[in-house]
Protein backbone atom coordinates (compact mmCIF):
# COMPACT_ATOMS: atom_id res chain seq x y z
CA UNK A 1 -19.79 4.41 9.81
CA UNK A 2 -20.51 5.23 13.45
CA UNK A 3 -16.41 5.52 13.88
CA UNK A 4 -16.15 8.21 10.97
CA UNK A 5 -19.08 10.14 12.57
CA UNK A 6 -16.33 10.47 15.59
CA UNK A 7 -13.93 11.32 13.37
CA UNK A 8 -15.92 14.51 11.84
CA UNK A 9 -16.38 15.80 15.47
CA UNK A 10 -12.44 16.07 16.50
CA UNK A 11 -11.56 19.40 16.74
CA UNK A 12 -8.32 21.02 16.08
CA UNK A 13 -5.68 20.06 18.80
CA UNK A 14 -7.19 16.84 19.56
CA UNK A 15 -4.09 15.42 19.15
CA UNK A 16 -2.01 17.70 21.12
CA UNK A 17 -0.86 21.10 19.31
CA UNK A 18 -1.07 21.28 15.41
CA UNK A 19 -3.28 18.54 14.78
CA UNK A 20 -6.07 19.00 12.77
CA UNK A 21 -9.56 17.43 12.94
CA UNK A 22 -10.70 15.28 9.87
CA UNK A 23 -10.53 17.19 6.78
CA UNK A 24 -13.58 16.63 4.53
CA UNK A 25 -11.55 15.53 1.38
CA UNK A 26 -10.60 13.10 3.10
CA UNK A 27 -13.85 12.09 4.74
CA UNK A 28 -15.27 12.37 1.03
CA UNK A 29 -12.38 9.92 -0.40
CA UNK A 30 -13.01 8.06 2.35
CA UNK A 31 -16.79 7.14 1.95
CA UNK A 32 -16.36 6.67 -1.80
CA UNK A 33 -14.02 4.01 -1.19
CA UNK A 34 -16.07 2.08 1.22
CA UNK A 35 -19.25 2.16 -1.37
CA UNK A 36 -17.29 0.41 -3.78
CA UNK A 37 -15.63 -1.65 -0.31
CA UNK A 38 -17.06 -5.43 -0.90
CA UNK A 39 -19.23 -5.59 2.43
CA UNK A 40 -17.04 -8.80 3.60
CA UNK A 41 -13.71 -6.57 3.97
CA UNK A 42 -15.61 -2.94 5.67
CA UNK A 43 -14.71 -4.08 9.18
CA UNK A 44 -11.07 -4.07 7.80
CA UNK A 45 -11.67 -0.46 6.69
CA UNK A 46 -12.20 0.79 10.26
CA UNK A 47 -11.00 4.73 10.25
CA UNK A 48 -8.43 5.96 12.71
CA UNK A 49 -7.60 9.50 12.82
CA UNK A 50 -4.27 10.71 12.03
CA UNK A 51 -2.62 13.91 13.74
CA UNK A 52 -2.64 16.02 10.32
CA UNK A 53 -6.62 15.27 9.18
CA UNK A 54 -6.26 11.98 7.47
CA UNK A 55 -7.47 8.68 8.13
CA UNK A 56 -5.40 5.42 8.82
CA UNK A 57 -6.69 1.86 8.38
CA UNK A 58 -5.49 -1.29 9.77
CA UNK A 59 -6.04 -4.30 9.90
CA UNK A 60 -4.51 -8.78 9.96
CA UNK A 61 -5.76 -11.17 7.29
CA UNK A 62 -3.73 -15.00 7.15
CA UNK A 63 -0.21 -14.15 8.64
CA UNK A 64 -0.09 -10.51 7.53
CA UNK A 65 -0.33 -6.89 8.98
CA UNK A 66 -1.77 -3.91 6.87
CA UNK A 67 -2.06 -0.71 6.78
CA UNK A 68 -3.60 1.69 4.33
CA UNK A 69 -3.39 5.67 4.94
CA UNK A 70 -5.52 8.17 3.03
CA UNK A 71 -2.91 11.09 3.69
CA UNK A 72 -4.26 15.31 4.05
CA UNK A 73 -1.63 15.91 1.59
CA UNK A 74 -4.15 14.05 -0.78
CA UNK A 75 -1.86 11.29 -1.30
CA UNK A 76 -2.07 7.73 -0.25
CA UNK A 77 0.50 4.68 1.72
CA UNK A 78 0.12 1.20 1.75
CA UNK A 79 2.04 -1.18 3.96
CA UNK A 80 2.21 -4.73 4.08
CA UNK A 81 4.28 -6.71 6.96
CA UNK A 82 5.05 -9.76 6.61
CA UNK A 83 3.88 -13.18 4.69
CA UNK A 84 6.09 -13.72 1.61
CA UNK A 85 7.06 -10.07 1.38
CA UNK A 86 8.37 -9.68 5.09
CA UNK A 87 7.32 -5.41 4.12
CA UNK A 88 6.55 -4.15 0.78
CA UNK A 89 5.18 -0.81 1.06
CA UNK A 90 4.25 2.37 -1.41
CA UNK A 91 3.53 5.83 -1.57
CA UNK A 92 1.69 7.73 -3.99
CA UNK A 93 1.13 11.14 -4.27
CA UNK A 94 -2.60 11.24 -4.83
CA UNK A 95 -5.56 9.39 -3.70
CA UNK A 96 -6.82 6.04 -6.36
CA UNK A 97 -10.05 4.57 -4.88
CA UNK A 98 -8.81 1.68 -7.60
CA UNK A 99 -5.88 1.04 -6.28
CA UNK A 100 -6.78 0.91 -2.45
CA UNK A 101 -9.81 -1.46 -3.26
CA UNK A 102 -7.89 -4.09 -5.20
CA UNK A 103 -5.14 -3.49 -1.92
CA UNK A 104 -8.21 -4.20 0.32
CA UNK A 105 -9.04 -7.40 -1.85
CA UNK A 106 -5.76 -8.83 -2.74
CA UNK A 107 -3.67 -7.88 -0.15
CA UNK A 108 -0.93 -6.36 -2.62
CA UNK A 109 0.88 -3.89 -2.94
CA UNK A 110 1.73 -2.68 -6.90
């Protein structure tokens, strides 16, 4: 959690012009998901800023890449590359703390 305490103190611009510092629902989102995180997978869910307020995760597991976005427009992206599904990705248009768990576990996208 040291990383997200970063996050909070980014100030608008950080990013060059428009960007936006974290914006606290997604912080919120954010630390709900990593209570219900299994504690062998949180150093997957590492938090990188994005440019608009949001936070970006990735991470490799076996012979795969993933990434997992909790968006500021409240909605959500998950991305894997490559193993059987070469890239298999989806967007949703709200945040689902179930959803990005079992994506965390399983490493699938549904």
């Amino acid at each position: 959690m040291a990383k997200l305490v970063t996050l909070q103190r980014l100030e608008p611009g950080w990013d060059g012009p428009g960007s936006r510092g974290l914006l606290p629902e997604v912080e919120s989102i954010y630390r709900k998901f990593v209570e219900m995180l299994p504690a062998r997978l949180l150093a997957d869910a590492e938090p990188i800023a994005t440019h608009d307020g949001g936070i970006r995760m990735e991470w490799d597991r076996d012979a795969s890449s993933y990434v997992a976005e909790l968006e500021a427009s409240g909605g959500m992206y998950l991305c894997v590359l490559g193993g059987a599904d070469e890239v298999r990705d989806v967007e949703l248009d709200h945040f689902d703390l179930e959803t990005l768990v079992d994506f965390f576990e399983k490493g699938k996208v549904s």
